[in-house]
N, C-alpha and C. Protein backbone atom coordinates (compact mmCIF):
# COMPACT_ATOMS: atom_id res chain seq x y z
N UNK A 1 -4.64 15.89 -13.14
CA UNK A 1 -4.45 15.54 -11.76
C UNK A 1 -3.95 16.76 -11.01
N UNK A 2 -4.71 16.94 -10.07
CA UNK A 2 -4.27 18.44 -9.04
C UNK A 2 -4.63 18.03 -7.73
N UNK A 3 -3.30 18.20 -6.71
CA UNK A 3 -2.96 17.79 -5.54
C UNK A 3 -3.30 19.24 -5.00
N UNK A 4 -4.89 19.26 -4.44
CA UNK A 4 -5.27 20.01 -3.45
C UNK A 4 -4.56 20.53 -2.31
N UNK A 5 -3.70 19.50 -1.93
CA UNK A 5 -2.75 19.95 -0.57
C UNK A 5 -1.78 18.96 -0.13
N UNK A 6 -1.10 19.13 0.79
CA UNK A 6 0.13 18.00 1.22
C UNK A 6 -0.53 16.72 1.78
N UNK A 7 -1.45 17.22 2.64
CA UNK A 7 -2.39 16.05 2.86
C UNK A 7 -2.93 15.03 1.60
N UNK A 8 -3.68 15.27 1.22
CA UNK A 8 -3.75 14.48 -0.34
C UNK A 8 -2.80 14.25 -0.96
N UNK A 9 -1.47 14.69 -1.06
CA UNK A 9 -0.42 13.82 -1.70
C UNK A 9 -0.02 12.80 -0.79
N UNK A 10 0.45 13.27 0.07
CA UNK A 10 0.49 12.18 1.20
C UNK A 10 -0.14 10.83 1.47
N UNK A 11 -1.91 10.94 1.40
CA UNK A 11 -2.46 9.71 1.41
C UNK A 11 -2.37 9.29 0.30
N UNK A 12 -2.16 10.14 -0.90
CA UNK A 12 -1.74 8.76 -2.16
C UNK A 12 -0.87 8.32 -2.18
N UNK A 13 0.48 9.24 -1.65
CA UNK A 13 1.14 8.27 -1.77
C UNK A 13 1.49 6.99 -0.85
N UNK A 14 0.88 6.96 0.34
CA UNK A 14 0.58 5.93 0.93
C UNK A 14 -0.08 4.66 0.88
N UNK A 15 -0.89 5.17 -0.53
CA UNK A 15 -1.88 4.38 -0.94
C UNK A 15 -3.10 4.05 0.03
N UNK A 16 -3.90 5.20 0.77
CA UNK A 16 -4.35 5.34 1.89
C UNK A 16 -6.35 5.99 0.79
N UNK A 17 -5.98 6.12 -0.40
CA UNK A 17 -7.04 6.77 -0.98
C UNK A 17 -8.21 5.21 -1.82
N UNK A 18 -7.79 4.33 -1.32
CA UNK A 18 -8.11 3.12 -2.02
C UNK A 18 -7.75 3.30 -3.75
N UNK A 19 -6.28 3.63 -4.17
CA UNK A 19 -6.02 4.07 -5.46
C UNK A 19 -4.82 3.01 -5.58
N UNK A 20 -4.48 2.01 -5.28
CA UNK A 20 -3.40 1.28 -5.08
C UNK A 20 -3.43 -0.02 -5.54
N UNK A 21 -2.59 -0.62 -6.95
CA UNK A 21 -3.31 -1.73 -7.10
C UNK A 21 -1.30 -2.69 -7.74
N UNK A 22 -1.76 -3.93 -6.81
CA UNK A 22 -0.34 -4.54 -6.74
C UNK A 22 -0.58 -5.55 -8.24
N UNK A 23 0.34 -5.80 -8.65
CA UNK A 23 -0.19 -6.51 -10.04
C UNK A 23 1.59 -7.33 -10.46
N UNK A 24 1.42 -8.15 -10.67
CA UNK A 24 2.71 -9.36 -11.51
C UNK A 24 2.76 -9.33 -13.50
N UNK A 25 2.85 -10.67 -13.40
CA UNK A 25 2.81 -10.36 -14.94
C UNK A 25 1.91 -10.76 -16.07
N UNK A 26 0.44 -10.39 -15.30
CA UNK A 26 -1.05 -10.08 -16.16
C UNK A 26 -0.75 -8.90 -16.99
N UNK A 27 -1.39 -8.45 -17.90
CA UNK A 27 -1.60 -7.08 -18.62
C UNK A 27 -2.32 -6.44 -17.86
N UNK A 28 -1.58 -5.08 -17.90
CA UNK A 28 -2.82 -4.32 -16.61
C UNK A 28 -3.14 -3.59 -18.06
N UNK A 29 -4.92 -3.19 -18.55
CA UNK A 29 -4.96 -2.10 -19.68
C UNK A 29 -6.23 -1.35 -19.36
N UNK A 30 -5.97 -0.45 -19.53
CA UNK A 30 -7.10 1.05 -18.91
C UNK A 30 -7.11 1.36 -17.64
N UNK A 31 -5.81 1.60 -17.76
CA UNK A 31 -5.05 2.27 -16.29
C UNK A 31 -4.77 3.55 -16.54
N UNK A 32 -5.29 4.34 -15.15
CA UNK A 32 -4.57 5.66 -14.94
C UNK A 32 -3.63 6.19 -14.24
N UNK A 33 -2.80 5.31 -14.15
CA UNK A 33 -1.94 5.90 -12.59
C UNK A 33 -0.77 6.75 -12.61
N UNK A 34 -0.85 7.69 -12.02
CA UNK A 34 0.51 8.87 -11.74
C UNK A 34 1.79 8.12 -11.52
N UNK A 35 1.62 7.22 -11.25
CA UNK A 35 2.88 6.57 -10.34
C UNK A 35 2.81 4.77 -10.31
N UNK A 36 4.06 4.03 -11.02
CA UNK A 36 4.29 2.83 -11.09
C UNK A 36 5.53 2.63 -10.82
N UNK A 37 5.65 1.74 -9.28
CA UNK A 37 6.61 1.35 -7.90
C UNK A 37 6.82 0.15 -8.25
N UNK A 38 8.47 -0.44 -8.53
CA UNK A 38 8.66 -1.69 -8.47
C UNK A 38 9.74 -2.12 -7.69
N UNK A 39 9.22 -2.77 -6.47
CA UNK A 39 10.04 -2.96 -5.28
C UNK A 39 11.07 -4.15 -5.56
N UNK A 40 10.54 -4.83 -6.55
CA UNK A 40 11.60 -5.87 -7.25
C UNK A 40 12.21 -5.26 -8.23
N UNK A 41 13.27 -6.07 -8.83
CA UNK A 41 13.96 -6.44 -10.21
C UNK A 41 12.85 -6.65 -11.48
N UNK A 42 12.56 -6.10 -12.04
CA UNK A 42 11.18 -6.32 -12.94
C UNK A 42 11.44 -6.06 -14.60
N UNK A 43 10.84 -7.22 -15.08
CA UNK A 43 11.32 -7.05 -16.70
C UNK A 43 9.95 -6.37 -16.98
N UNK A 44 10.03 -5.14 -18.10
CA UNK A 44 8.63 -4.76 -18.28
C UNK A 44 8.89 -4.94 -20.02
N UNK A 45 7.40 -5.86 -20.20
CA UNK A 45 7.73 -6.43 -21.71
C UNK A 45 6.76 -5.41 -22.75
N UNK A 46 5.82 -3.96 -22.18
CA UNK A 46 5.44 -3.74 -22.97
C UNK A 46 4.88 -2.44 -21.96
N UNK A 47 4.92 -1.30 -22.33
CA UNK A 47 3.93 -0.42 -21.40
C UNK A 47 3.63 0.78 -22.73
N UNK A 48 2.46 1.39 -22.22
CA UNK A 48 2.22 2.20 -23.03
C UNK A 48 1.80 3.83 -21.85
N UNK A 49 1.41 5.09 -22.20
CA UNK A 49 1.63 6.27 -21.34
C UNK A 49 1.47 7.12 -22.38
N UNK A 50 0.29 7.57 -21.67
CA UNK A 50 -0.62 8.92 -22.20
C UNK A 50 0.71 10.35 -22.20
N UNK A 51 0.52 11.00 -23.53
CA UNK A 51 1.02 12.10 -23.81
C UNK A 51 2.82 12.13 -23.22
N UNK A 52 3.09 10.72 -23.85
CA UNK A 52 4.48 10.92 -23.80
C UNK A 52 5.27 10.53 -25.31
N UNK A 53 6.41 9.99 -25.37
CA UNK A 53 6.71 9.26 -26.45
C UNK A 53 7.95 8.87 -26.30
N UNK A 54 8.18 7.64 -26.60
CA UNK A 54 9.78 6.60 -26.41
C UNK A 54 9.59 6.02 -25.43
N UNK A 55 8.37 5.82 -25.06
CA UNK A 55 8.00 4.38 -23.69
C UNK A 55 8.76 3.35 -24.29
N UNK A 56 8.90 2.84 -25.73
CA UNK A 56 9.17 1.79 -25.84
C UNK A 56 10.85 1.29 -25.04
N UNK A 57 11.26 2.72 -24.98
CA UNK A 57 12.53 2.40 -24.12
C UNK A 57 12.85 2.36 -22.59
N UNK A 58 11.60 1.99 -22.43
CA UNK A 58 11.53 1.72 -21.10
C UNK A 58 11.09 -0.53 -20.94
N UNK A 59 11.29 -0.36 -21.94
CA UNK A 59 10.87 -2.40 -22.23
C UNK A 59 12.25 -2.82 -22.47
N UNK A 60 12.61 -2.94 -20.44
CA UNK A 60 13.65 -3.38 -20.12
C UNK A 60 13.70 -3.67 -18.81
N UNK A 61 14.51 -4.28 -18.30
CA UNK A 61 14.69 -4.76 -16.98
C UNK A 61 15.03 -3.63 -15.99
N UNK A 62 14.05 -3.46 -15.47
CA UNK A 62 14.31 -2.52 -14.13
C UNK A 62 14.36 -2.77 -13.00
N UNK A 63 15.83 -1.85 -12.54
CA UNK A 63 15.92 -2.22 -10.84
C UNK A 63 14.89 -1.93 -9.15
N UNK A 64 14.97 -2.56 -8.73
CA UNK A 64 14.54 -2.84 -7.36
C UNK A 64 14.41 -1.67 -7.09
N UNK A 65 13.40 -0.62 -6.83
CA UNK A 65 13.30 0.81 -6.28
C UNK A 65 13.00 1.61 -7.29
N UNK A 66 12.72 1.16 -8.22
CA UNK A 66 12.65 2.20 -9.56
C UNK A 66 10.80 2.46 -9.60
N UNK A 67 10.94 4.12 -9.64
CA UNK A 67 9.57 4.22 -9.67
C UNK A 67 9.52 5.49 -11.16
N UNK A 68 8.35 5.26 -11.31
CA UNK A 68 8.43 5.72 -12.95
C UNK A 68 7.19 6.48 -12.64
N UNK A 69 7.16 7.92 -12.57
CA UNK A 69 6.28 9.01 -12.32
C UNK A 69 5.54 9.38 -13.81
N UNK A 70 4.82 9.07 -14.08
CA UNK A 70 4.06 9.40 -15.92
C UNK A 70 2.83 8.41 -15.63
N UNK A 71 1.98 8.78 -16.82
CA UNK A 71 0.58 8.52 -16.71
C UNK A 71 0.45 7.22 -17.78
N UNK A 72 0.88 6.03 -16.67
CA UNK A 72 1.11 4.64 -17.38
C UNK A 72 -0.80 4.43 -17.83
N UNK A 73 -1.03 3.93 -18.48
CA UNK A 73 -2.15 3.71 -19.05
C UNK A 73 -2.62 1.86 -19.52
N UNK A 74 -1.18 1.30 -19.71
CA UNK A 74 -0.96 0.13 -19.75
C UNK A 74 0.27 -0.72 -19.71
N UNK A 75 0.74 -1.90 -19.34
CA UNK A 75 1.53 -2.49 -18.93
C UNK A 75 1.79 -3.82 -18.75
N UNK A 76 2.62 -4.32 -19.09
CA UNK A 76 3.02 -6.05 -18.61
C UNK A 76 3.96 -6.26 -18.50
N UNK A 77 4.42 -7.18 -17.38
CA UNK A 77 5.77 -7.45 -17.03
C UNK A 77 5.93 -9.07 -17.41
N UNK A 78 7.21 -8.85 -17.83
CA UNK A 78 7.58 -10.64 -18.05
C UNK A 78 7.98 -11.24 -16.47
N UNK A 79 8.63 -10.60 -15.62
CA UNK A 79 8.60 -11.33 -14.22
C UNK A 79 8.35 -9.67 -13.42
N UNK A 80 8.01 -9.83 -12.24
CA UNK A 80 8.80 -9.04 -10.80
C UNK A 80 7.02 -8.46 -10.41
N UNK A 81 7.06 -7.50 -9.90
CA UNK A 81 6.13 -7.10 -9.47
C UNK A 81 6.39 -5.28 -9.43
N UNK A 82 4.75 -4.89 -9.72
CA UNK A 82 4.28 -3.86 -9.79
C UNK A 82 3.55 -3.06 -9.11
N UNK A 83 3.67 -2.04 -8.29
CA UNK A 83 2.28 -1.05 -7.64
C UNK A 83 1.81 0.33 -8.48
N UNK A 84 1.07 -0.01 -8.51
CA UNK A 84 0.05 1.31 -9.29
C UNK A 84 -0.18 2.16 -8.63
N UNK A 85 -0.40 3.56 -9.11
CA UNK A 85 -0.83 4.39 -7.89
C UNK A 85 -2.07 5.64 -8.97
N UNK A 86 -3.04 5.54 -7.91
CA UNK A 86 -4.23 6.36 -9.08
C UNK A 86 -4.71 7.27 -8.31
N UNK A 87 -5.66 8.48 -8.36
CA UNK A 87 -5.93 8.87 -8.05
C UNK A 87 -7.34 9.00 -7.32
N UNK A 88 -7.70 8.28 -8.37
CA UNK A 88 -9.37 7.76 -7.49
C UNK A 88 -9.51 6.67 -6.78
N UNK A 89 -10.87 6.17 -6.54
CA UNK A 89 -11.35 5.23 -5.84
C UNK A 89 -11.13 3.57 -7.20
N UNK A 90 -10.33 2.57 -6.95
CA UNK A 90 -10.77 1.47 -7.54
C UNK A 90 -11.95 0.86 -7.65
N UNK A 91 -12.49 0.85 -8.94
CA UNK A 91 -13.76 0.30 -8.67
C UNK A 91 -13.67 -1.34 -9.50
């Protein structure tokens, strides 16, 4: 992922690039997103993230504003809600 300019970070992170996807507690799996926003209280019961390691310590209840910058790949929450943030077009 390479942010051409301030402009392009900007509309992603606005979610202005059609890269934005709101999700509860379905399994999201074959996800790419830079960036996962949880404006609630959110239990996350399972996530997984390309080229990291000790996600599993993140399968815990997270607070209201917590945004988690890494290349989530998959995910499920037992309650709250989730925004995705990707770089391309959703298809």
């Amino acid at each position: 992922m390479a942010i051409e300019n301030v402009q392009q970070l900007l509309t992603e992170q606005l979610g202005k690039n059609g890269s934005t996807e709101i999700f509860t507690t379905g399994a999201q799996t074959s996800k790419d997103w830079y960036a996962v926003y949880f404006p609630i209280t959110s239990v996350v019961a399972s996530i997984a993230v390309a080229d990291a390691t000790g996600e599993s310590a993140l399968q815990t209840t997270l607070p209201a504003g917590t945004t988690l910058f890494m290349n989530v790949t998959a995910i499920t929450l037992t309650s709250g809600i989730g925004i995705g943030y990707s770089e391309g077009i959703i298809t």
